[in-house]
C-alpha atoms as a PDB file:
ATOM      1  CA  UNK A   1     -49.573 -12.465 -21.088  1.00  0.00           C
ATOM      2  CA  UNK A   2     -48.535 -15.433 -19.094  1.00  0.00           C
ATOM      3  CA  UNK A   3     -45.698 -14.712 -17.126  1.00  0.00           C
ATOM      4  CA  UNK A   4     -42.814 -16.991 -16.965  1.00  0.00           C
ATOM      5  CA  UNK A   5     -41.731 -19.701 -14.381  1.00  0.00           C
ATOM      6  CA  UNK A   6     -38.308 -17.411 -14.272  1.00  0.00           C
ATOM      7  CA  UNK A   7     -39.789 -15.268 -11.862  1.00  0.00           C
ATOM      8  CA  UNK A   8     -40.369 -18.090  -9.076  1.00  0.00           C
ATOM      9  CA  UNK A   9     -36.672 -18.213  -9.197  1.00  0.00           C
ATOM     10  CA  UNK A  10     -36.916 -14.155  -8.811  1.00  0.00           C
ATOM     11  CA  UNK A  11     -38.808 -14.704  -5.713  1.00  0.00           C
ATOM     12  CA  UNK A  12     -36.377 -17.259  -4.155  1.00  0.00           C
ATOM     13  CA  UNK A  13     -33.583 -14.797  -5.186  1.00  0.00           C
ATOM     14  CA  UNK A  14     -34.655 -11.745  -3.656  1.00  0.00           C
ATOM     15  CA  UNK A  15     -34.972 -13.752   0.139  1.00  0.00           C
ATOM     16  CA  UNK A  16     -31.536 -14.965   0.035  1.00  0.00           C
ATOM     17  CA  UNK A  17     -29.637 -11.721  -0.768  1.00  0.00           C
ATOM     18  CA  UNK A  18     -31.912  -9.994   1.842  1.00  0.00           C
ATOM     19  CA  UNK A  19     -30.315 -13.189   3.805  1.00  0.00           C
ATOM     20  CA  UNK A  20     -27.098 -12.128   2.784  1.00  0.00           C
ATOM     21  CA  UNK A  21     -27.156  -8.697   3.762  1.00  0.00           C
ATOM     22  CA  UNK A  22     -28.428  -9.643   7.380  1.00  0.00           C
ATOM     23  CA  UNK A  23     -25.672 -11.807   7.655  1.00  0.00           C
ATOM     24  CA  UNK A  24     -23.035  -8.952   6.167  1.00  0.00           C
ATOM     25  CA  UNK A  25     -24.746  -6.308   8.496  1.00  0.00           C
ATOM     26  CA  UNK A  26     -23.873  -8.369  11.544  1.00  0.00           C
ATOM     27  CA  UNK A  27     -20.964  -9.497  10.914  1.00  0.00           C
ATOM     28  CA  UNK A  28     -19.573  -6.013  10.178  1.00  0.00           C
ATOM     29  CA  UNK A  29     -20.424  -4.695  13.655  1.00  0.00           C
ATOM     30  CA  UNK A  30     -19.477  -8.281  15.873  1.00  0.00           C
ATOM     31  CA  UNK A  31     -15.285  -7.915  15.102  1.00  0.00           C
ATOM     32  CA  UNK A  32     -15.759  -4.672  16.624  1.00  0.00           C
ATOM     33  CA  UNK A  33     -17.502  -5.725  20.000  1.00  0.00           C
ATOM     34  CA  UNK A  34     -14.706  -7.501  21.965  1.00  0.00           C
ATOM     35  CA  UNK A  35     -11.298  -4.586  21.514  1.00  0.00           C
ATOM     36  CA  UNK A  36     -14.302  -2.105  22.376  1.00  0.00           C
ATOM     37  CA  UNK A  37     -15.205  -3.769  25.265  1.00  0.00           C
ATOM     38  CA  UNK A  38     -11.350  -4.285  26.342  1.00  0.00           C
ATOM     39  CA  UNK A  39     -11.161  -0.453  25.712  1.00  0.00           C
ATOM     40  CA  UNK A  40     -13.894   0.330  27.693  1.00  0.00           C
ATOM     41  CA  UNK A  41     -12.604  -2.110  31.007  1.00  0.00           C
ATOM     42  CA  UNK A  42     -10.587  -1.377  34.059  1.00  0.00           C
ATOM     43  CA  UNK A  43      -7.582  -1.779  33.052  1.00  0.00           C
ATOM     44  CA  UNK A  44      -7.864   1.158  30.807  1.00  0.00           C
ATOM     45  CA  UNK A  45      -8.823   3.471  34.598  1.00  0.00           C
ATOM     46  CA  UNK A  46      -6.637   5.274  36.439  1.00  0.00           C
ATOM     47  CA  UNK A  47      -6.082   4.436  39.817  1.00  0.00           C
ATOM     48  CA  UNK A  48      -5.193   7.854  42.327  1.00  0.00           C
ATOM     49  CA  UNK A  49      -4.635   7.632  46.003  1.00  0.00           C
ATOM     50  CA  UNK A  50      -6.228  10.595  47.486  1.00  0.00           C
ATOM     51  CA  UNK A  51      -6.112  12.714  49.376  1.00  0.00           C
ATOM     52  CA  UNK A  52      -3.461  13.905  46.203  1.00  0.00           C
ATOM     53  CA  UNK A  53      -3.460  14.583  42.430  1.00  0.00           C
ATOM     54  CA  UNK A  54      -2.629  13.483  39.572  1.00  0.00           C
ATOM     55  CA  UNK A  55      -2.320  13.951  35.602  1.00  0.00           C
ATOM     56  CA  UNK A  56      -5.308  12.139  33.826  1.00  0.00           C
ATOM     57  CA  UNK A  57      -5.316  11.863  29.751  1.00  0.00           C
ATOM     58  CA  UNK A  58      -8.442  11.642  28.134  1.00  0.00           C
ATOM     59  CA  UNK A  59      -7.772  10.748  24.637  1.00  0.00           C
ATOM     60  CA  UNK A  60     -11.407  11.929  23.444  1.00  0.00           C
ATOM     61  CA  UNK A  61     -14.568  13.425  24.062  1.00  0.00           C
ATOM     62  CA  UNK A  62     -17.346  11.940  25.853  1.00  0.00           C
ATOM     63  CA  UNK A  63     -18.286  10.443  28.991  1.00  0.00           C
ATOM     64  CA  UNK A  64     -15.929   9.794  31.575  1.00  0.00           C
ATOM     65  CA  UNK A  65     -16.284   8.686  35.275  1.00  0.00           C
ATOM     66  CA  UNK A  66     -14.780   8.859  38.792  1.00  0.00           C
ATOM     67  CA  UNK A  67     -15.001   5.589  40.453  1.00  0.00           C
ATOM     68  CA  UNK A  68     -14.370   4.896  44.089  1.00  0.00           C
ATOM     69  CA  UNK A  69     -12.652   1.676  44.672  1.00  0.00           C
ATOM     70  CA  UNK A  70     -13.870   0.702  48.429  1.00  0.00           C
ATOM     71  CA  UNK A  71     -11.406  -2.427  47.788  1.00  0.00           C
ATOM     72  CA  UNK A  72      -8.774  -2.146  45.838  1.00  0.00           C
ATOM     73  CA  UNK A  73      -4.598  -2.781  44.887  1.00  0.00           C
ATOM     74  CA  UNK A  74      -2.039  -0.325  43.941  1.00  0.00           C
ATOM     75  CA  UNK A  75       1.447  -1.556  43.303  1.00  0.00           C
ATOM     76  CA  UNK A  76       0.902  -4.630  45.527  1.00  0.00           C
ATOM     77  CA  UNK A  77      -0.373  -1.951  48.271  1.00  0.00           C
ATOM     78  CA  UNK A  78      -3.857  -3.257  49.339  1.00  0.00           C
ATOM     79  CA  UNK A  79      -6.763  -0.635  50.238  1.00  0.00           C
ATOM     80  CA  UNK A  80     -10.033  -1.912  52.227  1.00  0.00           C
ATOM     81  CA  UNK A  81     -12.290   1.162  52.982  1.00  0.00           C
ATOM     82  CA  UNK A  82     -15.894   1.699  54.031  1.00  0.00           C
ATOM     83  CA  UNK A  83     -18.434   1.256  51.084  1.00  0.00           C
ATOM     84  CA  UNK A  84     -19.203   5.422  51.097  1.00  0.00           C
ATOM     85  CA  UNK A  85     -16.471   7.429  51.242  1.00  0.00           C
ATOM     86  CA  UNK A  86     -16.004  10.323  53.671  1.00  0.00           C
ATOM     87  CA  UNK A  87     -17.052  13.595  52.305  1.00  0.00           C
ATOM     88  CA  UNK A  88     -14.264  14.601  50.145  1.00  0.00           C
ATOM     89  CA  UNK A  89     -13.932  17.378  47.409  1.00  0.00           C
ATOM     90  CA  UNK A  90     -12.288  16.680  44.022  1.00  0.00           C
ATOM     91  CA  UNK A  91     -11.966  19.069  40.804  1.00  0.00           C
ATOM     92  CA  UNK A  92     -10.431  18.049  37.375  1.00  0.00           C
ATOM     93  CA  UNK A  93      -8.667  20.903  35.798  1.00  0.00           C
ATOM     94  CA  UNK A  94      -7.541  21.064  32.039  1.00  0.00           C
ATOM     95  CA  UNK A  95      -3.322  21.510  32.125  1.00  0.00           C
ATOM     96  CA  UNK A  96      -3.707  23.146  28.581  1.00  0.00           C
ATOM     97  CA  UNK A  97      -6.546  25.946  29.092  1.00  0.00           C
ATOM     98  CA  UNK A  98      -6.960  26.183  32.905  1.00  0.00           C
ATOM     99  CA  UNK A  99     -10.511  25.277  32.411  1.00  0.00           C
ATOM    100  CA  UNK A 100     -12.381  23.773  35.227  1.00  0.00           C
ATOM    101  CA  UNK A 101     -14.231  20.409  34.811  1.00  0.00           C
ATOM    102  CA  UNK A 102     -17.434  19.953  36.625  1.00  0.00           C
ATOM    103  CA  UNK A 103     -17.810  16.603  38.587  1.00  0.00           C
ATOM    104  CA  UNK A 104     -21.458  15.744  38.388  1.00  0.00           C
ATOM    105  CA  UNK A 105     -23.165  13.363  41.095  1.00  0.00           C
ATOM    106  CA  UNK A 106     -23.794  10.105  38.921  1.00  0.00           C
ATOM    107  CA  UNK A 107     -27.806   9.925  37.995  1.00  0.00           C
ATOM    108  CA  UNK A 108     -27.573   6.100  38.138  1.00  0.00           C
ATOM    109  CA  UNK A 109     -26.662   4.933  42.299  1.00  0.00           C
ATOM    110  CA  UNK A 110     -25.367   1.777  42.385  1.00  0.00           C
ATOM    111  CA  UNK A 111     -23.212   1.353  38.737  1.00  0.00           C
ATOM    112  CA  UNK A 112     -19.961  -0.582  39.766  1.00  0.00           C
ATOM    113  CA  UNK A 113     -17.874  -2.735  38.709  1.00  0.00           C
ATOM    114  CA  UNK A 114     -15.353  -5.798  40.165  1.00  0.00           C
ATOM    115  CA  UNK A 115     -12.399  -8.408  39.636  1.00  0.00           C
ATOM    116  CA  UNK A 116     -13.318 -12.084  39.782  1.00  0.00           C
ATOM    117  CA  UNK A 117     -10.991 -12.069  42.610  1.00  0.00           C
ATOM    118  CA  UNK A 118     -12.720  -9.034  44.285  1.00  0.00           C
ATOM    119  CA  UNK A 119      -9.352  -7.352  45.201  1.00  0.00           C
ATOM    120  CA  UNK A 120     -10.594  -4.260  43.015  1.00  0.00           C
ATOM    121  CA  UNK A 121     -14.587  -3.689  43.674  1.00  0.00           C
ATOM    122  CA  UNK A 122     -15.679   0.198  42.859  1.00  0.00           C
ATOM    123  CA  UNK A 123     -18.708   2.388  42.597  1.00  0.00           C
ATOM    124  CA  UNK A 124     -19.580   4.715  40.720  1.00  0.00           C
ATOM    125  CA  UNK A 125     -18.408   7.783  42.531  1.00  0.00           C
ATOM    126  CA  UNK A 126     -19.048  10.993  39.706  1.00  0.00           C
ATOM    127  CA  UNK A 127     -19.544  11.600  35.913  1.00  0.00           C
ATOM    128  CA  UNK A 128     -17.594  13.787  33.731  1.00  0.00           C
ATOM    129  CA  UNK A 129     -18.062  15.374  30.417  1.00  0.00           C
ATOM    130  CA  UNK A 130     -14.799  15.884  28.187  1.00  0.00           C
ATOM    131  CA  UNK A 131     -15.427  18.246  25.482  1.00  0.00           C
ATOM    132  CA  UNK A 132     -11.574  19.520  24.644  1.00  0.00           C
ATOM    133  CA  UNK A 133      -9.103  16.102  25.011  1.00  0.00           C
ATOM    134  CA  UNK A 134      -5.917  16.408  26.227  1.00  0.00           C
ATOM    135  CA  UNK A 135      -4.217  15.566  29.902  1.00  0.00           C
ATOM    136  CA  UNK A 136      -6.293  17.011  32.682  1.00  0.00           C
ATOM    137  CA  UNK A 137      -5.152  17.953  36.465  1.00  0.00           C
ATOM    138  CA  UNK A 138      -7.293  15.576  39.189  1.00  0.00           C
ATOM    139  CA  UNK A 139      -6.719  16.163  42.714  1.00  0.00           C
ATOM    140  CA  UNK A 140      -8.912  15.198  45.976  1.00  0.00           C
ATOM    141  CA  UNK A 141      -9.047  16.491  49.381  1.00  0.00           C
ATOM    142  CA  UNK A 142     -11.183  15.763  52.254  1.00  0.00           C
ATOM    143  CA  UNK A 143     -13.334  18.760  53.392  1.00  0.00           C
ATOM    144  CA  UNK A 144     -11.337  18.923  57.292  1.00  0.00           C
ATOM    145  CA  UNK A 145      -8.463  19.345  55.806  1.00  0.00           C
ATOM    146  CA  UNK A 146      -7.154  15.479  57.040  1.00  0.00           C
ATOM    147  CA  UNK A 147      -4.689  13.640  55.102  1.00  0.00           C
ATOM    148  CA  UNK A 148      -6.001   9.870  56.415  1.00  0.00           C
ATOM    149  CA  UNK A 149      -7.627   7.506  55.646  1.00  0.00           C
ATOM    150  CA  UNK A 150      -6.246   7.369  52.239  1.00  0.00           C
ATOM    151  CA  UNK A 151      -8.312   6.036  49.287  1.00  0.00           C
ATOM    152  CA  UNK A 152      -8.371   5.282  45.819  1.00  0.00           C
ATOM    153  CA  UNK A 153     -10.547   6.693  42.759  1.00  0.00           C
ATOM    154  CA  UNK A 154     -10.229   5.146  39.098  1.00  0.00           C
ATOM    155  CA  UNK A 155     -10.955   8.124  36.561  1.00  0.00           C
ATOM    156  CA  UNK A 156     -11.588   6.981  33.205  1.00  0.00           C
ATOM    157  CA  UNK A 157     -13.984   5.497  30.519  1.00  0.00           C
ATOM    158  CA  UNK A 158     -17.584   5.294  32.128  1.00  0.00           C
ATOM    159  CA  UNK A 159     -17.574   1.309  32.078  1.00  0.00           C
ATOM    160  CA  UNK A 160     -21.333   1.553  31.854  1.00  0.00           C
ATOM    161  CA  UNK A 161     -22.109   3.976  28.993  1.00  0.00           C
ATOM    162  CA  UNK A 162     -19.187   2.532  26.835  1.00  0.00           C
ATOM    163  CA  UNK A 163     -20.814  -1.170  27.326  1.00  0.00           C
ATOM    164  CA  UNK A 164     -24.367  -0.332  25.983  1.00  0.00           C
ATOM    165  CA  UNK A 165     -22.692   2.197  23.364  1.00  0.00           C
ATOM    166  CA  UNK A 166     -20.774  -0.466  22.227  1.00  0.00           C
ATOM    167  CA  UNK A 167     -23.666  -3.430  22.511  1.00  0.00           C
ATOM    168  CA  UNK A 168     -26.219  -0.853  20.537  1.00  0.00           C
ATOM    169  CA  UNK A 169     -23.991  -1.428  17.733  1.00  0.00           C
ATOM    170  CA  UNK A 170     -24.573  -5.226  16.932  1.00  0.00           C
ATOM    171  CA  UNK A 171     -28.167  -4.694  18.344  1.00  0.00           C
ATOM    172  CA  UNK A 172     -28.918  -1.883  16.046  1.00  0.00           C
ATOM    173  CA  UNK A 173     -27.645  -3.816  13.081  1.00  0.00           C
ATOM    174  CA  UNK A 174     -29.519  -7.276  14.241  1.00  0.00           C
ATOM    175  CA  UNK A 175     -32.618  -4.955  13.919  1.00  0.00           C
ATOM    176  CA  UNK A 176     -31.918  -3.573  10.468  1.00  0.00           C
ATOM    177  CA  UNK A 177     -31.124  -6.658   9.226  1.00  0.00           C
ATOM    178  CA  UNK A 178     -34.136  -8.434  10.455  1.00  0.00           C
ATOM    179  CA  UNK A 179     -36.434  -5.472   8.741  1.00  0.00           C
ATOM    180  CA  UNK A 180     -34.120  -6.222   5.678  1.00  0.00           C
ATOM    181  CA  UNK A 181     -34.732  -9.759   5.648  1.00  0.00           C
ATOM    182  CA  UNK A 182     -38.479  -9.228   6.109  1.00  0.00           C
ATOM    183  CA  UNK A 183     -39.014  -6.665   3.415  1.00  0.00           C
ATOM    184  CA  UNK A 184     -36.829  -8.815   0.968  1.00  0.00           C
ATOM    185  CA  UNK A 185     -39.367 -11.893   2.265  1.00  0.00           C
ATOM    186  CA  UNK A 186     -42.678  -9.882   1.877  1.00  0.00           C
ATOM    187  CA  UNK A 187     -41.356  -8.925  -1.612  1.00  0.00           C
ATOM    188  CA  UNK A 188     -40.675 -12.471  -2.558  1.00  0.00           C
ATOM    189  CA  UNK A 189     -43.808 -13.564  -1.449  1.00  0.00           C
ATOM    190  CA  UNK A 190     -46.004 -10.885  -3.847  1.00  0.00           C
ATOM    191  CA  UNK A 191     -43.816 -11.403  -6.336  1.00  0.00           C
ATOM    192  CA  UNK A 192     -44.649 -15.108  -6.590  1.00  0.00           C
ATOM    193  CA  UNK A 193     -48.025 -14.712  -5.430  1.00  0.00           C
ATOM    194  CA  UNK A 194     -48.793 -12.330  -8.222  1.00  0.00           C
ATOM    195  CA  UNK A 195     -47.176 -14.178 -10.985  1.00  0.00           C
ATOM    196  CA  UNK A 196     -48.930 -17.214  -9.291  1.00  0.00           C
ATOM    197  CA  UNK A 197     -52.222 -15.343 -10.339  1.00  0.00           C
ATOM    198  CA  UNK A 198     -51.374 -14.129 -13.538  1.00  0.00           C
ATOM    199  CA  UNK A 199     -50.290 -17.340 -14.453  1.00  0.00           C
ATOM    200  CA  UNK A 200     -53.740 -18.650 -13.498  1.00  0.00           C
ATOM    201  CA  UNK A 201     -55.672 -16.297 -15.140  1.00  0.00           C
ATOM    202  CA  UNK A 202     -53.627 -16.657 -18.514  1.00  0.00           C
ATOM    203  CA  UNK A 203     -54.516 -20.549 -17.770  1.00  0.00           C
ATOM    204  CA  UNK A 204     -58.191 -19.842 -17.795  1.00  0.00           C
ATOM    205  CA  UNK A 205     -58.231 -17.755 -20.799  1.00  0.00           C
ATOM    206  CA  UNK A 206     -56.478 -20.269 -22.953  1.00  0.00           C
ATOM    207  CA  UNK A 207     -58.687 -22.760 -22.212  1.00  0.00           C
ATOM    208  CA  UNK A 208     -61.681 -20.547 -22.412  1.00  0.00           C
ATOM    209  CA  UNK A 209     -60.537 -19.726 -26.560  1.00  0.00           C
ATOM    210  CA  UNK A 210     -59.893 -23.363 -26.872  1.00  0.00           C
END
């Protein structure tokens, strides 16, 4: 049975909706990236001048962070400290439960973040882990007991983590789209190979009865 030129047209078909799907797989995650990234950014930290405390909310669970701003502005109130701060104790409290928060020492040195005009420039200072949501109690207080120099920690998103959870998202369906496209391609290509041969071998046997 001689197959049918139709199926050419099969093969070209089958490329383009893989196409289509690549295209519909990206595009999905991209609208995403930029308010994600704005929700993951500075402005969404809060800035504390310890020693002192404050009320932090974290509106979900995950990873949050405790950044040390060695430069930084408060209300117009400018703060230029060393780059390591002097040893201080902090502990994060939940206001609901009374639970304790552990502050973990950061297991990447060196994360940090800055302004284009530098007047806010901070380091990654400790990590947190929010299981239960909900407005936590933050305070700081150097180990002597000393109320000066003051200094200023950001508490909120981890900038880092949030920017390659959010990235992974368009990477991750680049990828899938790319092993879409290719599977649709290698399809195409036996498809139209094999009716390529069948249609060849149909060829030879008519002419071999004629």
């Amino acid at each position: 049975l001689k197959p049918t030129r139709w199926y050419y047209i099969l093969a070209l078909i089958i490329p383009i909706i893989a196409c289509g799907m690549t295209t519909w797989l990206v595009y999905w995650s991209i609208p995403t990236l930029p308010g994600a990234l704005d929700a993951a950014g500075i402005q969404n930290l809060t800035q504390v001048v310890v020693p002192g405390s404050a009320e932090i909310t974290f509106p979900k669970a995950g990873a949050y962070a405790v950044y040390y701003e060695y430069r930084s502005v408060i209300n117009g109130v400018k703060y230029v400290r060393d780059k390591f701060p002097s040893s201080i104790n902090c502990h994060l409290r939940s206001k609901a439960t009374g639970e304790d928060i552990e502050l973990a020492s950061p297991h990447a040195e060196g994360d940090m973040y800055t302004t284009q005009n530098q007047e806010r420039v901070g380091v990654l200072f400790k990590s947190i882990s929010i299981n239960q949501p909900g407005v936590h109690i933050f305070s700081c207080q150097y180990t002597d007991g000393r109320t000066h120099p003051q200094i200023v920690l950001a508490v909120g998103p981890n900038i880092i983590w949030e920017f390659f959870n959010v990235a992974a998202k368009p990477v991750a369906a680049i990828v899938c789209g790319g092993l879409v496209f290719t599977v649709g391609l290698v399809i195409a290509m036996l498809i139209a190979g094999l009716v390529a041969f069948k249609r060849y071998q149909a060829g030879k046997i008519t002419a071999s009865d004629t």
